[in-house]
Protein backbone atom coordinates (compact mmCIF):
# COMPACT_ATOMS: atom_id res chain seq x y z
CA UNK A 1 0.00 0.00 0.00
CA UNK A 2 1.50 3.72 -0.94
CA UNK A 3 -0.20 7.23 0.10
CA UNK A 4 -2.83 7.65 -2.99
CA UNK A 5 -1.78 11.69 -3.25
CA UNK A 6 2.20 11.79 -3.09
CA UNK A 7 1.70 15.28 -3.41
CA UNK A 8 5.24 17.35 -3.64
CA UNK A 9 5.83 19.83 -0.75
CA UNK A 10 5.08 23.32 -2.55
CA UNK A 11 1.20 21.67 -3.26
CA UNK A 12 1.16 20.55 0.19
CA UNK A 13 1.46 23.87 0.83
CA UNK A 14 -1.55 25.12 -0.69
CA UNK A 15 -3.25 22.20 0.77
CA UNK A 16 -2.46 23.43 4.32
CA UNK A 17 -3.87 27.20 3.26
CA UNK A 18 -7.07 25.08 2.56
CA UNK A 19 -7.79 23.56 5.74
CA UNK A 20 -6.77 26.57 7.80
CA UNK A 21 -9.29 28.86 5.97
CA UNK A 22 -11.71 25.49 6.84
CA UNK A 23 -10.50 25.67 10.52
CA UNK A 24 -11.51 29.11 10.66
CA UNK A 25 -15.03 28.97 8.90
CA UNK A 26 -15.57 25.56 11.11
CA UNK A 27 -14.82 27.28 14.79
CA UNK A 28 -16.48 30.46 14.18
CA UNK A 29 -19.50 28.42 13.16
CA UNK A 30 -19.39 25.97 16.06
CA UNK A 31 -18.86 28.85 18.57
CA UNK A 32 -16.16 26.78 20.21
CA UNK A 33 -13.29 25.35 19.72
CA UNK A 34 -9.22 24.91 19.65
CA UNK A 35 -8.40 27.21 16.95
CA UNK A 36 -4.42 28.16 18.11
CA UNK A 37 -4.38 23.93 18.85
CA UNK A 38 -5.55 23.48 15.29
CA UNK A 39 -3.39 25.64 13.30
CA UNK A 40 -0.47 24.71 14.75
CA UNK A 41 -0.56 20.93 13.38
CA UNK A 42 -1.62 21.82 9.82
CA UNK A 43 1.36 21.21 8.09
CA UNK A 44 2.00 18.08 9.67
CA UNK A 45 -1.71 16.73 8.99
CA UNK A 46 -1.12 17.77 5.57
CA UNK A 47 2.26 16.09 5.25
CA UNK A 48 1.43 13.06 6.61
CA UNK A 49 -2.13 12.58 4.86
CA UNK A 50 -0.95 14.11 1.03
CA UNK A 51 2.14 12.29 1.12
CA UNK A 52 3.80 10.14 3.65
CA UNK A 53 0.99 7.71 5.37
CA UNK A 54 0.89 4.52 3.30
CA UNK A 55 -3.13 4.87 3.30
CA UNK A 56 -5.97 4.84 0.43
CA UNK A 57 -9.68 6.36 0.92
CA UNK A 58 -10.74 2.78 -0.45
CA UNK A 59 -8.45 0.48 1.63
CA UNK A 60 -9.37 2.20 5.02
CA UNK A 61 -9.60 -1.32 6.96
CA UNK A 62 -6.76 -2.67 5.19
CA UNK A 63 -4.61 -4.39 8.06
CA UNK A 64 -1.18 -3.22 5.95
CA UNK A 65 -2.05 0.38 5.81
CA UNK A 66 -0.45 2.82 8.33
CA UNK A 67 -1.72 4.07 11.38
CA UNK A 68 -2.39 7.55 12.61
CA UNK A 69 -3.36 8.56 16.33
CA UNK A 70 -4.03 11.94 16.93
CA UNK A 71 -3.12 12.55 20.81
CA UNK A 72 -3.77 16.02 21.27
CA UNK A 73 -7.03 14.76 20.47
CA UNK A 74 -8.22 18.69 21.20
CA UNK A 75 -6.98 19.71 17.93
CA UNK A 76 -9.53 17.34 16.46
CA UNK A 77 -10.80 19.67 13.90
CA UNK A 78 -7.53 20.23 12.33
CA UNK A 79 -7.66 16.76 11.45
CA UNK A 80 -11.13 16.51 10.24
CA UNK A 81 -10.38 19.78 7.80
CA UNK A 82 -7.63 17.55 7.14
CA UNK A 83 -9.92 14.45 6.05
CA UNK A 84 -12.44 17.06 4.24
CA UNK A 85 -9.66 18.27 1.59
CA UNK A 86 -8.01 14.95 1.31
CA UNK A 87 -11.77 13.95 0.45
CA UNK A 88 -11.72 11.21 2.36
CA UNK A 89 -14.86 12.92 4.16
CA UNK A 90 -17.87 15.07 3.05
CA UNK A 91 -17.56 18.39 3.33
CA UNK A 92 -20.97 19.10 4.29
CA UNK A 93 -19.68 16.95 7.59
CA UNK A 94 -17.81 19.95 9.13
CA UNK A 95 -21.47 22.06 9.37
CA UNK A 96 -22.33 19.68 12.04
CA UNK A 97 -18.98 20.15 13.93
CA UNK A 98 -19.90 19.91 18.01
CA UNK A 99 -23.76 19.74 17.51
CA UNK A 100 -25.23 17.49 19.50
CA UNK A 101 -24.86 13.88 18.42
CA UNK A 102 -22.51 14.86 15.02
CA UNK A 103 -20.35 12.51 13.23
CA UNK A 104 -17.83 15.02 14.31
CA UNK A 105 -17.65 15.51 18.37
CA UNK A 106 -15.25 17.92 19.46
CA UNK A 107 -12.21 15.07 20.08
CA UNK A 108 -11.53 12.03 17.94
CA UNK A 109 -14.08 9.13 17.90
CA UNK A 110 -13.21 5.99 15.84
CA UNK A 111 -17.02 4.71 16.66
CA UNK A 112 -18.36 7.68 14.76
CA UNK A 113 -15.14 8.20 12.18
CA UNK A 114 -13.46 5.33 10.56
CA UNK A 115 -10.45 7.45 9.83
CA UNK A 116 -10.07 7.67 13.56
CA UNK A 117 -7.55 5.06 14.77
CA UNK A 118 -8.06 5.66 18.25
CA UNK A 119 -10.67 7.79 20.68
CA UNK A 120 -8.66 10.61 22.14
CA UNK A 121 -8.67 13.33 24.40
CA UNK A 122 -7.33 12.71 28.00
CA UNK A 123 -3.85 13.62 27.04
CA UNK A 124 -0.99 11.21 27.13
CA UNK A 125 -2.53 8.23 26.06
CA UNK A 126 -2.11 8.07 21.99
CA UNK A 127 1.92 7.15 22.18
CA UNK A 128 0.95 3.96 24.40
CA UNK A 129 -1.63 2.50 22.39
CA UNK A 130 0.87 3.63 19.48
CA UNK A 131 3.46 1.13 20.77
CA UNK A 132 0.47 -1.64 21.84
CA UNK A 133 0.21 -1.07 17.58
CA UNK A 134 3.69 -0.87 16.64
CA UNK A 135 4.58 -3.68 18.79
CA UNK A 136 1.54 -5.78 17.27
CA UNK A 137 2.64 -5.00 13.72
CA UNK A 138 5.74 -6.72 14.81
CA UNK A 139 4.24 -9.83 16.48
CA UNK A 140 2.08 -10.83 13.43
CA UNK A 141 4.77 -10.09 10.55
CA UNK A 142 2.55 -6.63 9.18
CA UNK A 143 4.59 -3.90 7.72
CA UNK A 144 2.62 -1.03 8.83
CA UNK A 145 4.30 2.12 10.53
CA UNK A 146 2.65 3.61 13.58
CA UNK A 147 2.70 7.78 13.41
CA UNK A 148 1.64 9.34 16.85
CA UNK A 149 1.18 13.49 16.85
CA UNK A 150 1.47 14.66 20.21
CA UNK A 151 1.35 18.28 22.01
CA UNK A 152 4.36 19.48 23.50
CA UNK A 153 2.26 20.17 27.51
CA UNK A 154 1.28 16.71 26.82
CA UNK A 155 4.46 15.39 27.57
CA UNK A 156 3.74 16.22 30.71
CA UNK A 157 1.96 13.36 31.16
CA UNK A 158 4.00 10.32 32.82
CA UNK A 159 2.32 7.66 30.66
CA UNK A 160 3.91 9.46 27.69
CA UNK A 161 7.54 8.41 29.46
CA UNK A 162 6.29 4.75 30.09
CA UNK A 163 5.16 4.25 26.41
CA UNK A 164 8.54 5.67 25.41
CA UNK A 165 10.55 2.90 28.09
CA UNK A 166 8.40 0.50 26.22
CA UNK A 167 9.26 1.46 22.49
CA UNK A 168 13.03 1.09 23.25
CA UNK A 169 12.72 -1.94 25.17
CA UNK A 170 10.51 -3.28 21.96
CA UNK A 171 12.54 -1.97 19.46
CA UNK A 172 10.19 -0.67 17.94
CA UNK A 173 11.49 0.62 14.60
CA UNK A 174 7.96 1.09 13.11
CA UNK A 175 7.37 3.82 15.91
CA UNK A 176 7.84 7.79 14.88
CA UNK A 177 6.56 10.09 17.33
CA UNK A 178 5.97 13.67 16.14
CA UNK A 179 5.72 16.28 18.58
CA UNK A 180 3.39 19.69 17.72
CA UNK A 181 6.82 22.01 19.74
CA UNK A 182 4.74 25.38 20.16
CA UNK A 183 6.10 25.81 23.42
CA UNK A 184 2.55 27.04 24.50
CA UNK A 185 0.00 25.02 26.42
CA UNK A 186 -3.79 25.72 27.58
CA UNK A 187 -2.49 28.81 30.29
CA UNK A 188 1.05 29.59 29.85
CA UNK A 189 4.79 28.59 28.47
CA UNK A 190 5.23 24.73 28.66
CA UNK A 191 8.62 25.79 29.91
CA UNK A 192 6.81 27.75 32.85
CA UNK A 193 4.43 25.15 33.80
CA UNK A 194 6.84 22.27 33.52
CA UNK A 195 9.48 22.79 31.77
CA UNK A 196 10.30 20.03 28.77
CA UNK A 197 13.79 20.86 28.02
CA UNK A 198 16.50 19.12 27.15
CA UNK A 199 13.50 17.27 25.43
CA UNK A 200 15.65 15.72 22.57
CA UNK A 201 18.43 14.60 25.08
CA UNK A 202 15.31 12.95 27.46
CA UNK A 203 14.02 11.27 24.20
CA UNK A 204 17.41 9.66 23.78
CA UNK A 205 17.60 8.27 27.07
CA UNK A 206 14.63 6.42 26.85
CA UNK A 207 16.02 4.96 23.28
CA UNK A 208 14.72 7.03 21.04
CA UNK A 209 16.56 8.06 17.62
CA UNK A 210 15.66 11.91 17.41
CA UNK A 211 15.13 14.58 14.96
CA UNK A 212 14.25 18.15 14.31
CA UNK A 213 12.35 19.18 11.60
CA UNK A 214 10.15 22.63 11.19
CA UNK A 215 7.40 21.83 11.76
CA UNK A 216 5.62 24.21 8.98
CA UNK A 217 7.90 23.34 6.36
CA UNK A 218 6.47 20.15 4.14
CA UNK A 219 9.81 19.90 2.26
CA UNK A 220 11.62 19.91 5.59
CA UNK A 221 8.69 17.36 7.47
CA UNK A 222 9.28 15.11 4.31
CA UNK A 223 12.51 14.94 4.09
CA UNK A 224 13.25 14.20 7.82
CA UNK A 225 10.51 11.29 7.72
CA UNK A 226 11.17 9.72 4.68
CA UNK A 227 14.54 9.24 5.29
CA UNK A 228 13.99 7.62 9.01
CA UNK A 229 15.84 4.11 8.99
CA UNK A 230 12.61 1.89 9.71
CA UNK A 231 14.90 -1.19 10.61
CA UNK A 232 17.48 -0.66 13.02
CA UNK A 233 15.69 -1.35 16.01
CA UNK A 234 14.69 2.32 17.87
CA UNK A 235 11.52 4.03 17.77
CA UNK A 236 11.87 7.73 16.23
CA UNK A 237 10.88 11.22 18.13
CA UNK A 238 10.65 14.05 15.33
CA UNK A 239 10.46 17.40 17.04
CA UNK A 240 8.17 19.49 15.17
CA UNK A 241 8.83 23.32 16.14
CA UNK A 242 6.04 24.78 15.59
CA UNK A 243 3.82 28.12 16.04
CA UNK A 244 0.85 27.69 17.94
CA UNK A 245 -1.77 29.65 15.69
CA UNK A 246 0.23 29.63 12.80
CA UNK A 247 -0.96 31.71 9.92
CA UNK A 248 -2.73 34.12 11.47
CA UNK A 249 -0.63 36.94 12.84
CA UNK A 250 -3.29 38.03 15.67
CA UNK A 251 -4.02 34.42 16.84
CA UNK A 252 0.45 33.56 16.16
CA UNK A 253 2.25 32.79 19.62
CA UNK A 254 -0.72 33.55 22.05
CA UNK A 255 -2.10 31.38 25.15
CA UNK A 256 -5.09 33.42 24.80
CA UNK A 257 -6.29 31.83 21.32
CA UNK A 258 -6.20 27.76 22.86
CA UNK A 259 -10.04 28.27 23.10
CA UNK A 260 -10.57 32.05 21.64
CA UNK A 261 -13.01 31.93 17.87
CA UNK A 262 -12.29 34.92 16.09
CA UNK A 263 -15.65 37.60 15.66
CA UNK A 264 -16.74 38.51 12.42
CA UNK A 265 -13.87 41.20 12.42
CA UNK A 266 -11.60 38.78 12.87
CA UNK A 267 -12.39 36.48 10.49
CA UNK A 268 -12.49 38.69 7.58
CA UNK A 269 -8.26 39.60 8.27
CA UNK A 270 -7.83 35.96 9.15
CA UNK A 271 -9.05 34.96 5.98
CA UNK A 272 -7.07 37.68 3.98
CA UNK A 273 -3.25 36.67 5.56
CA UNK A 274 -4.25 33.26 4.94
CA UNK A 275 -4.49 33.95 0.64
């Protein structure tokens, strides 16, 4: 199985202009949402889902293709903009974003998505059930790779450090962690809430082959990912830095915008930087 799009970085680009102009139109109409949480991962949905995830809108149960979890499961409608330009879901879909009983609830639900690997939302959990996936890939002989997109604050979470024990110990070479590096959490700095740093040095103590990558350049995403060694018996950790609220100057770098929609005002500049 091969990604069905193996789009080239400069189109991946334009995708990612796409589904942050269908963030926007999506939050302001839901009244609610993670907008700063969802623009900062748009570049890595769109990199992963237009060119590197071996997986095909018509082989979505296939037990080869690769697996996506979503753990900052908050930034669920970056994905499902994702999904919606990839057209891998109707469009229509994202009117009914948080109403009661939608198709798309407000964090990832595999029981009401099939695109969803995993149900997520209480932070910390996607990169152990990533390695429970890796780890069965390995037991049964499949040659599917396990991606895992995590927030940066959500490495506070001690299960995080567990999984990663685990991946080592399994050598689990089908394993690529991607952290969303905005350095901003719900409130404050990660660094001033609990500081992460020397995060690359921790990742290599626990096993982990690591690598930086910017996180809103496709070429630079690409590269770094598709030229990961896949057999030499360590998990990855790809440090995505990142700009929480990228692409919007107002909404760029600020705590304040982890829940904030954007008024009518608002909207109308948003949408003009983003052309």
């Amino acid at each position: 199985m091969s990604n069905q799009f193996k789009l080239q970085p400069a189109q991946i680009v334009e995708k990612a202009k796409e589904i942050r102009k269908k963030i926007i139109h999506t939050n302001v109409r839901a009244g609610q949402g993670h907008t700063g949480s969802d623009l900062s991962e748009v570049d890595i949905l769109a990199s992963l889902f237009f060119r590197i995830l071996n997986i095909q809108k018509d082989r979505i149960d296939d037990p080869d293709r690769d697996r996506f979890i979503l753990s900052k499961g908050h930034g669920v409608c970056g994905l499902y903009c994702t999904l919606v330009e990839a057209g891998y879901l109707p469009e229509e879909l994202l009117d009914t974003y948080l109403q009661f009983d939608s198709d798309m609830p407000g964090h990832p639900v595999r029981q009401k998505c099939l695109f969803v690997e995993l149900n997520t939302g209480a932070l910390g959990h996607g990169l152990s059930v990533g390695v429970g996936l890796a780890l069965s890939a390995k037991k049964t002989n499949r040659r599917f790779r396990v991606f895992v997109l995590t927030g940066d604050g959500e490495l506070q979470e001690g299960s995080n450090w567990e999984a990663a024990m685990s991946g080592a110990h399994f050598k689990l070479d089908n394993l690529v962690l991607i952290v969303d590096r905005n350095t901003l959490q719900l409130a404050d700095r990660t660094e001033t809430i609990m500081g992460l740093e020397p995060l690359a040095d921790k990742f290599r103590a626990f096993g982990f082959e690591v690598y930086r990558a910017n996180g809103h350049d496709p070429g630079d995403l690409i590269e770094t990912i598709e030229s990961l060694d896949m057999h030499n018996a360590m998990p990855k950790a790809v440090i995505a830095k990142t700009i929480k609220g990228k692409g919007v100057s107002f909404i760029e770098d600020r705590a304040a915008w982890h829940h904030r929609i954007p008024n009518e005002a608002e909207v109308l500049t948003a949408l003009e930087e983003l052309e």
